[in-house]
PDB file of N, CA and C in Angstrom:
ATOM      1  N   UNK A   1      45.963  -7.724 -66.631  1.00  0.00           N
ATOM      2  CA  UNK A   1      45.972  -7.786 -65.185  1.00  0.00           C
ATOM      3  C   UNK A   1      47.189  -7.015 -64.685  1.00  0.00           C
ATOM      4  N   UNK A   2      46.996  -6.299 -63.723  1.00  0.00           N
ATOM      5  CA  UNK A   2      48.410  -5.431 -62.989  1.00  0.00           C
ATOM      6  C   UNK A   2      48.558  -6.283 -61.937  1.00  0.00           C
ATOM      7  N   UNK A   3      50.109  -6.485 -61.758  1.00  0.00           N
ATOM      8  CA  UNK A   3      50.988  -7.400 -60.221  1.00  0.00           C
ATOM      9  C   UNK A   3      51.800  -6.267 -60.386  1.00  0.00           C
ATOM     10  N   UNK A   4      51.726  -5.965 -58.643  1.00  0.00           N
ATOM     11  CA  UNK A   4      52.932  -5.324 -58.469  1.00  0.00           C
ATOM     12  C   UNK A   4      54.397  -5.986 -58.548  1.00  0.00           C
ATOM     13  N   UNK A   5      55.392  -5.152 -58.593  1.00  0.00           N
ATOM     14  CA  UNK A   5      56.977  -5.774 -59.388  1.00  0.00           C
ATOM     15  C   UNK A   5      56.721  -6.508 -57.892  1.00  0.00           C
ATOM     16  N   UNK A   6      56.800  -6.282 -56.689  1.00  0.00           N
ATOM     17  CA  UNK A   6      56.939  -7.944 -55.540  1.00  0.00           C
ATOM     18  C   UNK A   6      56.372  -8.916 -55.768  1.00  0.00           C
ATOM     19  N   UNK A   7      55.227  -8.680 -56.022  1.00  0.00           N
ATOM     20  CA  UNK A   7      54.501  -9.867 -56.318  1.00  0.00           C
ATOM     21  C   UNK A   7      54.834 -10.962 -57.454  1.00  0.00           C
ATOM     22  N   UNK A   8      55.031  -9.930 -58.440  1.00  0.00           N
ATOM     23  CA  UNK A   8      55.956 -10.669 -59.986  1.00  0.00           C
ATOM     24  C   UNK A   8      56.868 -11.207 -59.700  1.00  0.00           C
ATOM     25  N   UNK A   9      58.070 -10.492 -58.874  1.00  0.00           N
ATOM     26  CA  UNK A   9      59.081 -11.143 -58.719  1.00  0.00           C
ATOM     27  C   UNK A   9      58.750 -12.779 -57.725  1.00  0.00           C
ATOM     28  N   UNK A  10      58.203 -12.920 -56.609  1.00  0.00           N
ATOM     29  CA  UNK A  10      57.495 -13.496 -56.061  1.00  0.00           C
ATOM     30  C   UNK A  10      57.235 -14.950 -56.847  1.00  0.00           C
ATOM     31  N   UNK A  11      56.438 -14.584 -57.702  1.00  0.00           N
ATOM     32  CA  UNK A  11      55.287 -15.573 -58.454  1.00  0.00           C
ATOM     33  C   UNK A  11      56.493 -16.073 -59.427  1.00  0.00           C
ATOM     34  N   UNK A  12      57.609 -15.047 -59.542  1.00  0.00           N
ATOM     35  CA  UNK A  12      58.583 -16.072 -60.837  1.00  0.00           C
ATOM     36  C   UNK A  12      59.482 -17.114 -60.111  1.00  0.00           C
ATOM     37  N   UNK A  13      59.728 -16.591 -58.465  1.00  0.00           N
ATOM     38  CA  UNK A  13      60.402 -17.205 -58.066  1.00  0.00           C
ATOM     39  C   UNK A  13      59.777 -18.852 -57.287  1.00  0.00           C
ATOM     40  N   UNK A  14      58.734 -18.472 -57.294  1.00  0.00           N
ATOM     41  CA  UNK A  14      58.152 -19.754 -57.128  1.00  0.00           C
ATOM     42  C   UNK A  14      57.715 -20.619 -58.362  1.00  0.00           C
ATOM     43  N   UNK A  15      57.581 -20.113 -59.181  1.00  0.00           N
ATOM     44  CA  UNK A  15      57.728 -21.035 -60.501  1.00  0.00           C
ATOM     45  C   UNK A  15      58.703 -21.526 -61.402  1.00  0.00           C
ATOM     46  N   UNK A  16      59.985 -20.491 -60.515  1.00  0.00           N
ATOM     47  CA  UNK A  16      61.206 -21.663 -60.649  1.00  0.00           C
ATOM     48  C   UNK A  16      61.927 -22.841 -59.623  1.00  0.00           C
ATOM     49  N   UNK A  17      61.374 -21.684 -58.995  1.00  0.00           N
ATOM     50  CA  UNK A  17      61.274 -23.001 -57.350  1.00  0.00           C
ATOM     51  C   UNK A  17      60.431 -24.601 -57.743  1.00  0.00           C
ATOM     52  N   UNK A  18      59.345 -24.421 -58.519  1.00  0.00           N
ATOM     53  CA  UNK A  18      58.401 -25.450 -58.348  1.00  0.00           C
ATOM     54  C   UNK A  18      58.495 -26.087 -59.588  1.00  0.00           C
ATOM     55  N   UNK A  19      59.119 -25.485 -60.597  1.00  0.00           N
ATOM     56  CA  UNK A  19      59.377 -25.795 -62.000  1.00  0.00           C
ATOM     57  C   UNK A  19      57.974 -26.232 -62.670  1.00  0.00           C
ATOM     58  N   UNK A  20      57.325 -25.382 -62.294  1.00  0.00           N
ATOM     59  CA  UNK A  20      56.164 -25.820 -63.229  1.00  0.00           C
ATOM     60  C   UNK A  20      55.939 -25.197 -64.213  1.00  0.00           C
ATOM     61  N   UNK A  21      54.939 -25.598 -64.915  1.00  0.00           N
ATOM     62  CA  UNK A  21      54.661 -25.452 -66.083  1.00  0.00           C
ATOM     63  C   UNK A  21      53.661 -24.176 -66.851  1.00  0.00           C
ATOM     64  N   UNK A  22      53.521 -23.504 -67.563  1.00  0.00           N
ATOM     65  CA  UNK A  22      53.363 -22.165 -67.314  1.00  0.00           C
ATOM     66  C   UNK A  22      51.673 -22.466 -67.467  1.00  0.00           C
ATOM     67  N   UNK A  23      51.686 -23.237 -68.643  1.00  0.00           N
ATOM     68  CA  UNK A  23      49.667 -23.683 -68.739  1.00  0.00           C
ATOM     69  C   UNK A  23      49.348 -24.575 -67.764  1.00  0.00           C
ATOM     70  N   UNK A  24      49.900 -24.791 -66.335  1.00  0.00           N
ATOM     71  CA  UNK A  24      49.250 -25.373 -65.320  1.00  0.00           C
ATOM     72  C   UNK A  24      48.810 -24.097 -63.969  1.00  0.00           C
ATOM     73  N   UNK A  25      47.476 -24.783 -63.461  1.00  0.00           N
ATOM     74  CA  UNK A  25      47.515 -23.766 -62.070  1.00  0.00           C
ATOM     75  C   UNK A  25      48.722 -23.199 -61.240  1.00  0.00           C
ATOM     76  N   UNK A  26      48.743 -21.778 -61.179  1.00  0.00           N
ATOM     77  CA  UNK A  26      49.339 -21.481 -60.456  1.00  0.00           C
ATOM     78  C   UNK A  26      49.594 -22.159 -59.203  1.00  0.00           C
ATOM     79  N   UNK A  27      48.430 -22.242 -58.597  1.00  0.00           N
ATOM     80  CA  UNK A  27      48.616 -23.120 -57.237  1.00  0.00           C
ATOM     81  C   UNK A  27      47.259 -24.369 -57.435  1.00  0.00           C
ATOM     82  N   UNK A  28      47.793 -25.327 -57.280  1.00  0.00           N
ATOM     83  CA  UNK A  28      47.170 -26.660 -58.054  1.00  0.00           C
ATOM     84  C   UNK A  28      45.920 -26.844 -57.019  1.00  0.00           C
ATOM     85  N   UNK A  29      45.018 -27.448 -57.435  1.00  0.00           N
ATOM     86  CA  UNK A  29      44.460 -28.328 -55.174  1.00  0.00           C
ATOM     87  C   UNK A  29      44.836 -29.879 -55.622  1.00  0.00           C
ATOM     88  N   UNK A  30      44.463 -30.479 -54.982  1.00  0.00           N
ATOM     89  CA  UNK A  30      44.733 -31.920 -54.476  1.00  0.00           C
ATOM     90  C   UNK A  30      44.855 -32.727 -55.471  1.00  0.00           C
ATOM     91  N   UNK A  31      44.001 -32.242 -56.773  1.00  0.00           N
ATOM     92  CA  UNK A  31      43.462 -33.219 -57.494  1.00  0.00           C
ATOM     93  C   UNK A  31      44.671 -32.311 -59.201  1.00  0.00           C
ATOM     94  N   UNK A  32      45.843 -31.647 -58.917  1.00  0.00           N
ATOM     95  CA  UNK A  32      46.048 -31.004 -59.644  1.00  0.00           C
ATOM     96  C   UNK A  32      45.393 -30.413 -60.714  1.00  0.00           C
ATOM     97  N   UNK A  33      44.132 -29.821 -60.428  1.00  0.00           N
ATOM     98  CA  UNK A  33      43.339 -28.979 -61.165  1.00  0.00           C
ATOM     99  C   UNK A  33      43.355 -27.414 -60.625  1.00  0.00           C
ATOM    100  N   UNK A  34      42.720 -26.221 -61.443  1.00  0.00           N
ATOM    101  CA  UNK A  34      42.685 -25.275 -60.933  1.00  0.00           C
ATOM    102  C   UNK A  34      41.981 -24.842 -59.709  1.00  0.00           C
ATOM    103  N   UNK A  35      41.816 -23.922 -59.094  1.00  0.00           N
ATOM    104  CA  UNK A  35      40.674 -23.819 -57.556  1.00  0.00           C
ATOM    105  C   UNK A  35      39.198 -22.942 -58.366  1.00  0.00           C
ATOM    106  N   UNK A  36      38.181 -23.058 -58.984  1.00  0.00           N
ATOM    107  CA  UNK A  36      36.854 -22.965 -58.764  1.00  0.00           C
ATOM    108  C   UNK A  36      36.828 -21.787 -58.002  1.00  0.00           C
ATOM    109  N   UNK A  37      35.781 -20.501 -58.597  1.00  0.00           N
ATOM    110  CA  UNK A  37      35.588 -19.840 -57.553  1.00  0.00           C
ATOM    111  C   UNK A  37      34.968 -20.166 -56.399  1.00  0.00           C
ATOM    112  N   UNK A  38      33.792 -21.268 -56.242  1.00  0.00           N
ATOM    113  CA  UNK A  38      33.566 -22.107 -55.111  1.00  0.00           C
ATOM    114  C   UNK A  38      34.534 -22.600 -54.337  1.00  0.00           C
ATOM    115  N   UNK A  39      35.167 -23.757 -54.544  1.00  0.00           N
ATOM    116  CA  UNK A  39      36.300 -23.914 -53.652  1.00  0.00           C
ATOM    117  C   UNK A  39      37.404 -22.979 -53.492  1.00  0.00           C
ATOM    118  N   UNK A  40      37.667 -22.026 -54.239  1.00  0.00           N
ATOM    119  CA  UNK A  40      38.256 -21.128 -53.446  1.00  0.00           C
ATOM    120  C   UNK A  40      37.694 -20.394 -52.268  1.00  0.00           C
ATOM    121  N   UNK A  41      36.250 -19.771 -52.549  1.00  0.00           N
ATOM    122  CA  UNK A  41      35.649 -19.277 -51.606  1.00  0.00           C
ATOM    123  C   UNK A  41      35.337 -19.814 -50.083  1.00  0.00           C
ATOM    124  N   UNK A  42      35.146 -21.280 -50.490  1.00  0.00           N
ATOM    125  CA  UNK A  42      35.561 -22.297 -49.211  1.00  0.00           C
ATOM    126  C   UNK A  42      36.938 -22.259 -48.443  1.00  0.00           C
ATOM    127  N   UNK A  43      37.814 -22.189 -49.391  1.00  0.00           N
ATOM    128  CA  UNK A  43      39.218 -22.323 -49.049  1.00  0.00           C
ATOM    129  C   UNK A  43      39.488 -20.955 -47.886  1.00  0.00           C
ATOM    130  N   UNK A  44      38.885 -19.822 -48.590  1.00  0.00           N
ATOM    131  CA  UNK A  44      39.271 -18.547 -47.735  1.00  0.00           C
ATOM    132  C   UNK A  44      38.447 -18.862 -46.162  1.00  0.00           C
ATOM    133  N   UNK A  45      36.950 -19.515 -46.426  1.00  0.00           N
ATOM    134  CA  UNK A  45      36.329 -19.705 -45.415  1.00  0.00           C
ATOM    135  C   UNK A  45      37.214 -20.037 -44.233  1.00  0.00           C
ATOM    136  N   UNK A  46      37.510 -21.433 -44.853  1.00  0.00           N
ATOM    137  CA  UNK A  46      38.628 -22.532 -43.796  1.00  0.00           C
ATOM    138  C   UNK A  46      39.396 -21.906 -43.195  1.00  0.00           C
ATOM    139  N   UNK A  47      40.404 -21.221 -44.081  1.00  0.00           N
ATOM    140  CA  UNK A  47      41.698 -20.317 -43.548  1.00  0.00           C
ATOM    141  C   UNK A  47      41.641 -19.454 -42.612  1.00  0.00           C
ATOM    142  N   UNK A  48      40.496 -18.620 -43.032  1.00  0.00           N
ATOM    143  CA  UNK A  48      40.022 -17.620 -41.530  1.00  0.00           C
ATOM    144  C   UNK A  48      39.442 -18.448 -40.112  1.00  0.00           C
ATOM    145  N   UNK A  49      38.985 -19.175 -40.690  1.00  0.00           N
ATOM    146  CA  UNK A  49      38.115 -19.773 -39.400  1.00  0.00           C
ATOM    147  C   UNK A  49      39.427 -20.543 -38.146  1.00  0.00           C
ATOM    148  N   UNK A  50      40.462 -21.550 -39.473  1.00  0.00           N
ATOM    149  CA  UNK A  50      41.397 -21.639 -38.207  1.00  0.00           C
ATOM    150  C   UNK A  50      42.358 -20.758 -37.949  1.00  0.00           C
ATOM    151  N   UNK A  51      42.530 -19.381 -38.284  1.00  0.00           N
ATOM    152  CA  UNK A  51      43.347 -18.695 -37.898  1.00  0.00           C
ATOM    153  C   UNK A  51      42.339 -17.983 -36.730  1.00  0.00           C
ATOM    154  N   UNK A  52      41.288 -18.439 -36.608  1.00  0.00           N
ATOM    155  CA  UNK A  52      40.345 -17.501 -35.526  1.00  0.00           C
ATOM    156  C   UNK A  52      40.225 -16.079 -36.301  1.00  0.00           C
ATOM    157  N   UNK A  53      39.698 -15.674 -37.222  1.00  0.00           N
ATOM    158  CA  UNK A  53      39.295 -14.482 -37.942  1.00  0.00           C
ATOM    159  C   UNK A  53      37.856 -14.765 -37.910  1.00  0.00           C
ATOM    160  N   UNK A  54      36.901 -13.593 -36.811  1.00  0.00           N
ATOM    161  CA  UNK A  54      35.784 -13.962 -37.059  1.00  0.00           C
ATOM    162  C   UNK A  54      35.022 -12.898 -37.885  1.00  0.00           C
ATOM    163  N   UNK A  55      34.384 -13.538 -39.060  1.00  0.00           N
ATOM    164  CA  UNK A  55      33.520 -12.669 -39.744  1.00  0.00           C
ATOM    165  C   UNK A  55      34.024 -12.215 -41.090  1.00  0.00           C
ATOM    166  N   UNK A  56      35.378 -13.264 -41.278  1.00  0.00           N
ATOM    167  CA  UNK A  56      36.376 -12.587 -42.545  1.00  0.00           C
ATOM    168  C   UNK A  56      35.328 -13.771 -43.665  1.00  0.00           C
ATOM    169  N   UNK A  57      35.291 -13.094 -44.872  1.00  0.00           N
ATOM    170  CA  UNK A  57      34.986 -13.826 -45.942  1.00  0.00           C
ATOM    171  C   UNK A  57      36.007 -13.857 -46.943  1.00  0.00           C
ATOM    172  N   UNK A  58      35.540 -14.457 -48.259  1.00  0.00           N
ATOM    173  CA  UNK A  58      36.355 -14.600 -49.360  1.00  0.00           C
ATOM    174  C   UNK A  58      36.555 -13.021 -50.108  1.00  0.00           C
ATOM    175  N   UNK A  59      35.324 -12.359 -49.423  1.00  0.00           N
ATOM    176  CA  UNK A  59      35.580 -10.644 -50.486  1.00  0.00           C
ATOM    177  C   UNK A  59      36.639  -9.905 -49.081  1.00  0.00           C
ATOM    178  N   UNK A  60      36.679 -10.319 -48.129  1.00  0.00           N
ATOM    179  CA  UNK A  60      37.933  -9.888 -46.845  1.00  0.00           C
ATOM    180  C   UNK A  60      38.823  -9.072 -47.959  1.00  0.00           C
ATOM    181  N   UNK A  61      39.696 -10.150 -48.559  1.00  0.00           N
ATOM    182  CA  UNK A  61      40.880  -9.734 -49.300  1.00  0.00           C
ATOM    183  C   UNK A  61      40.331  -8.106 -49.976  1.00  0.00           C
ATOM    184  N   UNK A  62      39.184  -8.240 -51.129  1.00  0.00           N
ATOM    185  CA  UNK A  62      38.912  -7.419 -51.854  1.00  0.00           C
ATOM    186  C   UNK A  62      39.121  -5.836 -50.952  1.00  0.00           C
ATOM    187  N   UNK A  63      38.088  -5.970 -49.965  1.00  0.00           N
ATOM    188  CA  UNK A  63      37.553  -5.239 -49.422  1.00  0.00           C
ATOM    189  C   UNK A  63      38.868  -4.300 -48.566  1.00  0.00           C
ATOM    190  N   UNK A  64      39.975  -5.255 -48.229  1.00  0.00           N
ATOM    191  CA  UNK A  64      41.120  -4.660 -47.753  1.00  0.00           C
ATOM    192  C   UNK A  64      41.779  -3.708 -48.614  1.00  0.00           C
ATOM    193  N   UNK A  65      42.039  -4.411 -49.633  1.00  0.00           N
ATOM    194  CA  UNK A  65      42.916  -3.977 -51.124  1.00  0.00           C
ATOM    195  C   UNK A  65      42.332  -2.608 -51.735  1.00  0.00           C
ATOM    196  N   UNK A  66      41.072  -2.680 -51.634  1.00  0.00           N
ATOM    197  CA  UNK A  66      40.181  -1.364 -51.884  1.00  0.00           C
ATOM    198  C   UNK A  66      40.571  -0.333 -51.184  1.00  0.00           C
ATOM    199  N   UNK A  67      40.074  -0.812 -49.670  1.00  0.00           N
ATOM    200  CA  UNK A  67      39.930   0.512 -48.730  1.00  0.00           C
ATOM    201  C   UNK A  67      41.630   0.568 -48.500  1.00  0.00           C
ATOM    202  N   UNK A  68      42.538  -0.280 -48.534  1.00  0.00           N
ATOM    203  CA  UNK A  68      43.933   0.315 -48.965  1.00  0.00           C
ATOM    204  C   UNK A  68      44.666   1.452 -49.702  1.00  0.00           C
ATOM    205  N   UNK A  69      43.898   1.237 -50.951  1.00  0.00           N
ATOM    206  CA  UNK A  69      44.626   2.061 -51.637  1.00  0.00           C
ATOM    207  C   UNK A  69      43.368   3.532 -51.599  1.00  0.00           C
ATOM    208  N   UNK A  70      42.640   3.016 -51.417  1.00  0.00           N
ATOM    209  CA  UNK A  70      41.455   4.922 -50.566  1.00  0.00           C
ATOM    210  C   UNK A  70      42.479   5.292 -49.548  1.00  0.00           C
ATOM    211  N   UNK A  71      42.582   5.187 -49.060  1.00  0.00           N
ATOM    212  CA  UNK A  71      43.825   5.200 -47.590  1.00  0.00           C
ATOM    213  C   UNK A  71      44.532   6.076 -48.662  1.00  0.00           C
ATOM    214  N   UNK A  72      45.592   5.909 -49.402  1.00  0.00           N
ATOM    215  CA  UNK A  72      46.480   6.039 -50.162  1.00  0.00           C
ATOM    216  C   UNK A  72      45.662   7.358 -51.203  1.00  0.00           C
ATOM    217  N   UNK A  73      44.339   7.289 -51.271  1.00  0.00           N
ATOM    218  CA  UNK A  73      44.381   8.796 -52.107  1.00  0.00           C
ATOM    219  C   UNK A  73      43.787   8.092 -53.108  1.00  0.00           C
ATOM    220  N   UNK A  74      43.994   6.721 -53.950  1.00  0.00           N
ATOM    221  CA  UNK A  74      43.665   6.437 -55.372  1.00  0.00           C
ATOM    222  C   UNK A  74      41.959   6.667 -55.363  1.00  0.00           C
ATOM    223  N   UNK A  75      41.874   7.308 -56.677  1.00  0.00           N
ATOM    224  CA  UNK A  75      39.907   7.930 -56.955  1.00  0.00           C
ATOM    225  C   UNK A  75      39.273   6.050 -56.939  1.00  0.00           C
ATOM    226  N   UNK A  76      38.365   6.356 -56.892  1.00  0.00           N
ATOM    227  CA  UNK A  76      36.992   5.618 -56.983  1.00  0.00           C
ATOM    228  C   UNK A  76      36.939   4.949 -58.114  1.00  0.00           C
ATOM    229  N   UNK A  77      37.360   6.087 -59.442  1.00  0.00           N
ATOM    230  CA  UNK A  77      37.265   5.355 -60.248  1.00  0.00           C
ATOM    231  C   UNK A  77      38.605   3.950 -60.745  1.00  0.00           C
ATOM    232  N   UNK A  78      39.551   4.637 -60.398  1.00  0.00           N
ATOM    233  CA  UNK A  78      40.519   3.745 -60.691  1.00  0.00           C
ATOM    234  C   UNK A  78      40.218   2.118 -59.803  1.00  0.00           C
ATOM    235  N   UNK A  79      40.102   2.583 -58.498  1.00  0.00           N
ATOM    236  CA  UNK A  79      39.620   1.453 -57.507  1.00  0.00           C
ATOM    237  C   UNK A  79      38.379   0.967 -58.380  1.00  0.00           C
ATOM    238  N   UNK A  80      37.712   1.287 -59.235  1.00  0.00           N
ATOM    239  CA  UNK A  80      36.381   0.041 -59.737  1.00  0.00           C
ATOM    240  C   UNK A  80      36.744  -0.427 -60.723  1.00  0.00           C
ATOM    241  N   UNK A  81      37.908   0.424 -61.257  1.00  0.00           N
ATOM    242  CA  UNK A  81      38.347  -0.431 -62.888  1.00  0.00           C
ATOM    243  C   UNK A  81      39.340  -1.775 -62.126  1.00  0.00           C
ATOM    244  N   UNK A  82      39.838  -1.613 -61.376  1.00  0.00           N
ATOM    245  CA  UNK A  82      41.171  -2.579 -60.703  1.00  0.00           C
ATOM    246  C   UNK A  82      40.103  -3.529 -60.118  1.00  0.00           C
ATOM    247  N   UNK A  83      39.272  -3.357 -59.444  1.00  0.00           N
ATOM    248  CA  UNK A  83      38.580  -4.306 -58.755  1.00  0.00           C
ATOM    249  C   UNK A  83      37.487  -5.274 -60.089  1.00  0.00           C
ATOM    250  N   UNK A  84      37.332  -4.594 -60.503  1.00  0.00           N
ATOM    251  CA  UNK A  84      36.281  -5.530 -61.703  1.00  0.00           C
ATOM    252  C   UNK A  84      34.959  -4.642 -61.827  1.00  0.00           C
ATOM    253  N   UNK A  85      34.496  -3.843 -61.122  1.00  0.00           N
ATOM    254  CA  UNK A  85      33.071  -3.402 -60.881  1.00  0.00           C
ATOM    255  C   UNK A  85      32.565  -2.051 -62.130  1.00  0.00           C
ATOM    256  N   UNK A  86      31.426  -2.610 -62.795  1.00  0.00           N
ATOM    257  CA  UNK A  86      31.006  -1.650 -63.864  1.00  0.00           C
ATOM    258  C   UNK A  86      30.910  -0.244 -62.957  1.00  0.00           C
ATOM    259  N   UNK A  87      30.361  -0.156 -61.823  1.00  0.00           N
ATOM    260  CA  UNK A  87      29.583   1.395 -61.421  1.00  0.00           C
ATOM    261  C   UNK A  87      30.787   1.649 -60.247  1.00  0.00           C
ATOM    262  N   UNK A  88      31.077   2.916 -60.242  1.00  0.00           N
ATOM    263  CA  UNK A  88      31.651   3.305 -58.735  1.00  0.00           C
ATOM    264  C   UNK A  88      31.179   3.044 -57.268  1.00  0.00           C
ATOM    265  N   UNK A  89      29.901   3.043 -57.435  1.00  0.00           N
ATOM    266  CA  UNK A  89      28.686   3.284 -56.832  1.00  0.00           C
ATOM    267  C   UNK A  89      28.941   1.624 -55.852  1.00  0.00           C
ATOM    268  N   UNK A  90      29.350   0.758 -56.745  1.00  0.00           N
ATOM    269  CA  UNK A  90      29.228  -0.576 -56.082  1.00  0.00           C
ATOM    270  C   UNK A  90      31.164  -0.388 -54.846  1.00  0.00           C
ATOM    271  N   UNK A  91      31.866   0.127 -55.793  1.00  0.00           N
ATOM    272  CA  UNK A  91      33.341  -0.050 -55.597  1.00  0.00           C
ATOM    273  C   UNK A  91      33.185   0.563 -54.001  1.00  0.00           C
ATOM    274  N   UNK A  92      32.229   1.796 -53.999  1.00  0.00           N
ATOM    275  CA  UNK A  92      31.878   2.466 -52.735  1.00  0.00           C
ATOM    276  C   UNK A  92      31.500   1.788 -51.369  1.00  0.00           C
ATOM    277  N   UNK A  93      30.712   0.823 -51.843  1.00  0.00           N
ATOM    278  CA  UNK A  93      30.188  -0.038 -50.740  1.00  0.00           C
ATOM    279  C   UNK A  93      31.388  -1.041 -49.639  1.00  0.00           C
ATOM    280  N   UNK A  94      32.897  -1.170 -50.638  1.00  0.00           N
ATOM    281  CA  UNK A  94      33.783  -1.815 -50.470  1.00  0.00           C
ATOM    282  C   UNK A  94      34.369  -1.280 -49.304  1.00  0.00           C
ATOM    283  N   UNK A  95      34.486   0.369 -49.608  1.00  0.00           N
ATOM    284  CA  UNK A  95      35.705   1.079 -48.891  1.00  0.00           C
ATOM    285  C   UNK A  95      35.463   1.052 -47.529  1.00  0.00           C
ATOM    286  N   UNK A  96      35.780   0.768 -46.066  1.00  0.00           N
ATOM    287  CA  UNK A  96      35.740   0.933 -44.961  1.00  0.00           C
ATOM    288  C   UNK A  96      35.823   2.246 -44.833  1.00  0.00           C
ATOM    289  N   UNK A  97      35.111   3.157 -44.244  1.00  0.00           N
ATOM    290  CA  UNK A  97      35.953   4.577 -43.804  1.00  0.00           C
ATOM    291  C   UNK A  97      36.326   4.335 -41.883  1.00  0.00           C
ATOM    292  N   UNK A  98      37.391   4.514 -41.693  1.00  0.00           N
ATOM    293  CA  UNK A  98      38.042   4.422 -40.628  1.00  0.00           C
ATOM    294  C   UNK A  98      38.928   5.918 -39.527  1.00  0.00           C
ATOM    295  N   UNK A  99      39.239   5.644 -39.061  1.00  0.00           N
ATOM    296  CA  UNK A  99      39.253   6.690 -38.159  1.00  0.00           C
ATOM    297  C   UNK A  99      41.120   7.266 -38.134  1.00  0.00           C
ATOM    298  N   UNK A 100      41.136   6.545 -39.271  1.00  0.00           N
ATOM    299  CA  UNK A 100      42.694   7.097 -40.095  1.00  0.00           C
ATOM    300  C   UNK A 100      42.401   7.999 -41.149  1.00  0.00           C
ATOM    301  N   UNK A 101      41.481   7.549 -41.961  1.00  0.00           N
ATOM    302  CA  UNK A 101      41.244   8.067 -43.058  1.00  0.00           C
ATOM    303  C   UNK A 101      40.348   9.555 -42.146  1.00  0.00           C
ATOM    304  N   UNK A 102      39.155   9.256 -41.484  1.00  0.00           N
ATOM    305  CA  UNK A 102      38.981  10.848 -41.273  1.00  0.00           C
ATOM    306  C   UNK A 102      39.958  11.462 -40.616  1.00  0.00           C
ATOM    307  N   UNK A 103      41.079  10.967 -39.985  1.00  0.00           N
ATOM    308  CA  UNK A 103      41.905  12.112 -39.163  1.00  0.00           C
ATOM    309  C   UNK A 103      42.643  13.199 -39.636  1.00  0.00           C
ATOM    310  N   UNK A 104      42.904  12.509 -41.452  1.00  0.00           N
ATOM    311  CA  UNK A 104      43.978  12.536 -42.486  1.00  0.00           C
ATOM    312  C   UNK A 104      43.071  13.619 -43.170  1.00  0.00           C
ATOM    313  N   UNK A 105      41.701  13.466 -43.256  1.00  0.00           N
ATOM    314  CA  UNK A 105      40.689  14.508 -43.711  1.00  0.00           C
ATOM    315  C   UNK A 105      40.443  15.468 -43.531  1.00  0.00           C
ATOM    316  N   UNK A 106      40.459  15.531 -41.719  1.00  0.00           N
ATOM    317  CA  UNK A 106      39.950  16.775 -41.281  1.00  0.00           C
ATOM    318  C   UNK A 106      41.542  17.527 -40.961  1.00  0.00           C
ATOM    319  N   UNK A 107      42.334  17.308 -41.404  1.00  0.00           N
ATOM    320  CA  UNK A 107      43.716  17.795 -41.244  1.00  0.00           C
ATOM    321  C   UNK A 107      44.156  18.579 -42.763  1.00  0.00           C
ATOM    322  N   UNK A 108      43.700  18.249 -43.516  1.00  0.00           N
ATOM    323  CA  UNK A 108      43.151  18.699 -44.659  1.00  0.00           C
ATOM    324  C   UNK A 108      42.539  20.026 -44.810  1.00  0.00           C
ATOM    325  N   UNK A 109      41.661  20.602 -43.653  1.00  0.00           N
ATOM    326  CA  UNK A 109      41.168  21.532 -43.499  1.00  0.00           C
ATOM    327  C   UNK A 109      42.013  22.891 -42.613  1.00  0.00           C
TER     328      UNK A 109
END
């Protein structure tokens, strides 16, 4: 798995903050067990809904992180190996094209 060095640094500092234990969930739920891709997917539900985000799902995150680093230039293919996806073809469906990315395009020319 790749974490960027913030994030690493981040994730160590909260696991000395929290002193936990390295074979326990990162972030526990209620019942100190791990989060289920179900209840996670719920969890993202919840979160958007009371932050008033309408229409965000649990692939939100993905779909940002993708068309992020397209923004940024990284190929297709690298974006489907990082994301999980066997075909490019699917990784494609992810990317937003936005009206940054064509401005950056046709400037190009």
């Amino acid at each position: 798995m790749f974490i960027n060095e913030r994030l690493r640094s981040e994730i160590a500092n909260y696991l000395r903050t929290n002193k936990r234990a390295v074979h326990l969930p990162l972030f526990p739920t209620a019942k100190k067990a791990g989060f289920t891709a179900n209840i996670l997917t719920q969890w993202f539900y919840w979160v958007y809904k009371r932050a008033g985000i309408a229409g965000a799902s649990s692939h939100s995150g993905r779909r940002t992180f993708i068309t992020n680093l397209a923004n940024k230039g990284i190929g297709v293919r690298v974006l489907a190996s990082l994301a999980g996806h066997r075909s490019p073809s699917v990784t494609m469906a992810y990317i937003d094209a936005n009206d940054d990315m064509k401005r950056r395009a046709v400037e190009l020319v």
